[in-house]
PDB file of N, CA and C in Angstrom:
ATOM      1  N   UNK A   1     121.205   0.130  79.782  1.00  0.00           N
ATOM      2  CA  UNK A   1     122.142  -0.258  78.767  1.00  0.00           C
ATOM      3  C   UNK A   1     123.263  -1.088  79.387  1.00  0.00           C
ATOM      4  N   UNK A   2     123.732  -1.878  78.150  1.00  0.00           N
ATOM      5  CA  UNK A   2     124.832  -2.689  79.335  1.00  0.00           C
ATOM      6  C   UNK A   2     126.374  -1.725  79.304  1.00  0.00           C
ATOM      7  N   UNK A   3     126.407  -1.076  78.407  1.00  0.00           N
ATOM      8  CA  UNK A   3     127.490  -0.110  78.679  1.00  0.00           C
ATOM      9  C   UNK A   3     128.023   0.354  79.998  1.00  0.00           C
ATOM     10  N   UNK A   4     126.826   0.686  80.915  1.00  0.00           N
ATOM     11  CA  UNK A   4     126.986   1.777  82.046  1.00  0.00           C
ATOM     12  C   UNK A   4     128.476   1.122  82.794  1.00  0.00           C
ATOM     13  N   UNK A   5     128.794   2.585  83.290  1.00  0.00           N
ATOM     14  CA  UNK A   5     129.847   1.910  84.348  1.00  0.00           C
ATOM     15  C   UNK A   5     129.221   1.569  85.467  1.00  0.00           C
ATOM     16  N   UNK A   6     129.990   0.979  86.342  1.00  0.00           N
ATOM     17  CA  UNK A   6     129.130   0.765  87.717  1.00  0.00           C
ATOM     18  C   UNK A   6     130.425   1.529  88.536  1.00  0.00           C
ATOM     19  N   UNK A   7     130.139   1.850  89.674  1.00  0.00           N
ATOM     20  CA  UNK A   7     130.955   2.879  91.161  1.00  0.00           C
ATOM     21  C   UNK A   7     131.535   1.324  91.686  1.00  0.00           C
ATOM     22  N   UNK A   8     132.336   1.271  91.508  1.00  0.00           N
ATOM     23  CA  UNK A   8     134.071   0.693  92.325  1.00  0.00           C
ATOM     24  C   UNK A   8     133.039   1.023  94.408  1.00  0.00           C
ATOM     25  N   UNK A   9     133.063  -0.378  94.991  1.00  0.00           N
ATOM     26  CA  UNK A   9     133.289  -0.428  96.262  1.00  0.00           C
ATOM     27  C   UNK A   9     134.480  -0.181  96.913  1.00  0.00           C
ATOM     28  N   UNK A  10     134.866   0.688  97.663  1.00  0.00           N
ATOM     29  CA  UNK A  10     135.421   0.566  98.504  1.00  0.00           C
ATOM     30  C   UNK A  10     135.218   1.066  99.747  1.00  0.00           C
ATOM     31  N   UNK A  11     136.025   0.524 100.925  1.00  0.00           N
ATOM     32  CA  UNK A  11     136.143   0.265 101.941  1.00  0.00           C
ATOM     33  C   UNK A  11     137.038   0.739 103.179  1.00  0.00           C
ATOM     34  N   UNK A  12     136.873   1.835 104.317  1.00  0.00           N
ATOM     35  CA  UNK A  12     138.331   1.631 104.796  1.00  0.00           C
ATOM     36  C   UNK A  12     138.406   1.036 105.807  1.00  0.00           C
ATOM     37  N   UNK A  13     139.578   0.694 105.616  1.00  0.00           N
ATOM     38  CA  UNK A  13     140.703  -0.350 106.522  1.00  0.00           C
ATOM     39  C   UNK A  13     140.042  -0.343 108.165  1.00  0.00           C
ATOM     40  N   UNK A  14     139.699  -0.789 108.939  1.00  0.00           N
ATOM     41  CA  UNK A  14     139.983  -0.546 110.043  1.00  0.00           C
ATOM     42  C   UNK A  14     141.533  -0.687 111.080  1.00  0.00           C
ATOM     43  N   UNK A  15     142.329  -1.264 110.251  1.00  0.00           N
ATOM     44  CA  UNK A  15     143.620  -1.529 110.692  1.00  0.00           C
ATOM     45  C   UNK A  15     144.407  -0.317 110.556  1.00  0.00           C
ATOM     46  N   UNK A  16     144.334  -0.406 109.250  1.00  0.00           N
ATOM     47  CA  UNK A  16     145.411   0.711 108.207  1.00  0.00           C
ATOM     48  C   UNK A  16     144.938   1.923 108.192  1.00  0.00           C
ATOM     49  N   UNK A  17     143.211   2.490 107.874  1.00  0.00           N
ATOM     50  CA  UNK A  17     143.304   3.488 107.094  1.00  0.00           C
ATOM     51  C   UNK A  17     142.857   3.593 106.234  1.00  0.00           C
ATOM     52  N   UNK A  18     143.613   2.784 105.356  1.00  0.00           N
ATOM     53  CA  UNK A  18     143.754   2.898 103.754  1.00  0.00           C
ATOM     54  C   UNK A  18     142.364   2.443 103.522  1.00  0.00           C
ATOM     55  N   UNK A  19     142.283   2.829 102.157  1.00  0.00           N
ATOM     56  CA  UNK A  19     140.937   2.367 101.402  1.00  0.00           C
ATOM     57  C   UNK A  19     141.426   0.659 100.854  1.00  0.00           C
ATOM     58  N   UNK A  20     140.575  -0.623 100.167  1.00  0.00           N
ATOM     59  CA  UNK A  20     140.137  -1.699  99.423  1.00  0.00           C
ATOM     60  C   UNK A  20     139.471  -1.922  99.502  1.00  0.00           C
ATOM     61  N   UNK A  21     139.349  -3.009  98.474  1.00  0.00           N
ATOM     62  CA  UNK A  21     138.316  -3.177  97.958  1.00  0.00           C
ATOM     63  C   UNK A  21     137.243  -4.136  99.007  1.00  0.00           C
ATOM     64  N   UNK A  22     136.048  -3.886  98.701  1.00  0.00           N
ATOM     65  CA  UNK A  22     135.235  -4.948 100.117  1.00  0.00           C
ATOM     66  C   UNK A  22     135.641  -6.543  99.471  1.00  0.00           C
ATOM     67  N   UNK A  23     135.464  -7.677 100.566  1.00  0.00           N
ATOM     68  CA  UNK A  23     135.241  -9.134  99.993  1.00  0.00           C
ATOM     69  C   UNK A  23     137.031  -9.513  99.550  1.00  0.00           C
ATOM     70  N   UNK A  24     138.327  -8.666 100.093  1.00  0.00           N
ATOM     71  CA  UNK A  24     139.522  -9.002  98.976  1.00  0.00           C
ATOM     72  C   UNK A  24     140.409  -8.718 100.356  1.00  0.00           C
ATOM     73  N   UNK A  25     141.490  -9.811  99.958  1.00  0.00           N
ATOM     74  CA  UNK A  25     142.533  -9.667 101.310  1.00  0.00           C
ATOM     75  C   UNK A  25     143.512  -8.652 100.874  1.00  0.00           C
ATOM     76  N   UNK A  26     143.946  -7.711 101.968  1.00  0.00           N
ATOM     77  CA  UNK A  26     144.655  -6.927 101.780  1.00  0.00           C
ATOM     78  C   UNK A  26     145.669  -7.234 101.395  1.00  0.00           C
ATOM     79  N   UNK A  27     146.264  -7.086 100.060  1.00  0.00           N
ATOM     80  CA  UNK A  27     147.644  -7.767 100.064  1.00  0.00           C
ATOM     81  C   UNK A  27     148.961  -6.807 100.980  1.00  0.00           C
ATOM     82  N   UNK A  28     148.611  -5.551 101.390  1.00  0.00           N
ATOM     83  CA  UNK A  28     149.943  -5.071 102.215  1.00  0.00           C
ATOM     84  C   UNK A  28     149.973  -5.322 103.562  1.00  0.00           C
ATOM     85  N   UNK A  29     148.740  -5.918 104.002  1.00  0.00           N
ATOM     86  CA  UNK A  29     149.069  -6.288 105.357  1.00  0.00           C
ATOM     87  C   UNK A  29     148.550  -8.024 105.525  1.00  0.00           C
ATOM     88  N   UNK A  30     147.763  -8.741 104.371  1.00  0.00           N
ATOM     89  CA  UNK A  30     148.020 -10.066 104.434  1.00  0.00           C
ATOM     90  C   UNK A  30     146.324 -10.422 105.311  1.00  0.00           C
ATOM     91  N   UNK A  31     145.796  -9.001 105.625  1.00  0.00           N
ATOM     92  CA  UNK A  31     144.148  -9.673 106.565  1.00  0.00           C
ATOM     93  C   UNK A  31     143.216  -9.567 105.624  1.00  0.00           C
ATOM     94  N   UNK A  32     142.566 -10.425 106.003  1.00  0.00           N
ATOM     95  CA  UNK A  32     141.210 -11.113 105.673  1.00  0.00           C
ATOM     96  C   UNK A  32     139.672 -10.831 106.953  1.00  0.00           C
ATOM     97  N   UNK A  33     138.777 -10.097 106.887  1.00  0.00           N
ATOM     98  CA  UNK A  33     137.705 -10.134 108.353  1.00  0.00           C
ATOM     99  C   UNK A  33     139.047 -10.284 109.722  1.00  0.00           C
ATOM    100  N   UNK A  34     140.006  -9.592 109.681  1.00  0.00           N
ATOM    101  CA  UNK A  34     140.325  -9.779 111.050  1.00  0.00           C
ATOM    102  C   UNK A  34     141.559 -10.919 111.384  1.00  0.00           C
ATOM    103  N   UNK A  35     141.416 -11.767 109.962  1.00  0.00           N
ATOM    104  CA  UNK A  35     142.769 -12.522 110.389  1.00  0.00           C
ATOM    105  C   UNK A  35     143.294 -12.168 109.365  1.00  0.00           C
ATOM    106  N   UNK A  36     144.506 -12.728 109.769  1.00  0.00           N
ATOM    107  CA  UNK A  36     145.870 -12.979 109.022  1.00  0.00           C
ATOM    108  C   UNK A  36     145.487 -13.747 108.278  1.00  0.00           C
ATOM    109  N   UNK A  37     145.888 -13.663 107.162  1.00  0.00           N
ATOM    110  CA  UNK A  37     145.835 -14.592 105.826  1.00  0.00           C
ATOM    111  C   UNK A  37     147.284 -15.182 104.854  1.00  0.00           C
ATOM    112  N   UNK A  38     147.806 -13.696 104.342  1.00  0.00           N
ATOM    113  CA  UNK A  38     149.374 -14.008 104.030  1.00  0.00           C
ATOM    114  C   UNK A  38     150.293 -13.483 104.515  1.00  0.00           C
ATOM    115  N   UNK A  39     151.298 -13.288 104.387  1.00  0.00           N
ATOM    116  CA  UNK A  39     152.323 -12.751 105.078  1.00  0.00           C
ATOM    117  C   UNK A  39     152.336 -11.331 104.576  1.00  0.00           C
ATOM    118  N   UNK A  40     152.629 -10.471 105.163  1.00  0.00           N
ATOM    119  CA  UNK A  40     152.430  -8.801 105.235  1.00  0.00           C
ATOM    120  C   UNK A  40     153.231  -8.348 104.140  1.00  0.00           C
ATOM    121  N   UNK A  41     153.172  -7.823 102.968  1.00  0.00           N
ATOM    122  CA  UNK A  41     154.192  -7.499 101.973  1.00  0.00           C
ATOM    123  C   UNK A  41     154.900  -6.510 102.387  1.00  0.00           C
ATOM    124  N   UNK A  42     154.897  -5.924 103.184  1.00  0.00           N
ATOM    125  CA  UNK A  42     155.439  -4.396 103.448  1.00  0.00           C
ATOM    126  C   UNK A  42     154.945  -3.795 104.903  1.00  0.00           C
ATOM    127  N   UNK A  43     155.710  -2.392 105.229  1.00  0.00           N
ATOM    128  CA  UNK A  43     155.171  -1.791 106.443  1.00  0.00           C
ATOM    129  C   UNK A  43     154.270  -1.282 106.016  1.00  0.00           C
ATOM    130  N   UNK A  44     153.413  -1.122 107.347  1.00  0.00           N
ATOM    131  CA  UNK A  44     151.878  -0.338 107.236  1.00  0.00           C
ATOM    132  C   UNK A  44     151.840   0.577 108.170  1.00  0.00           C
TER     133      UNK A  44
END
């Protein structure tokens, strides 16, 4: 059916910890695969 939900990927951090989402730059620390991407919104 097309109703179904589908299970949410996630991922943890190898930096942080924290869980996100796979394929998405972290926005609190700004990485992307290992680089830097934006500027860090906050401490981690």
């Amino acid at each position: 059916s097309h109703d179904a939900l589908k299970a949410v990927n996630y991922q943890e951090d190898s930096h942080t910890g924290e869980y996100k989402l796979r394929h998405h730059i972290d926005l609190k620390t700004g990485m992307y695969r290992g680089k830097q991407i934006l500027e860090p919104k906050g401490d981690f």
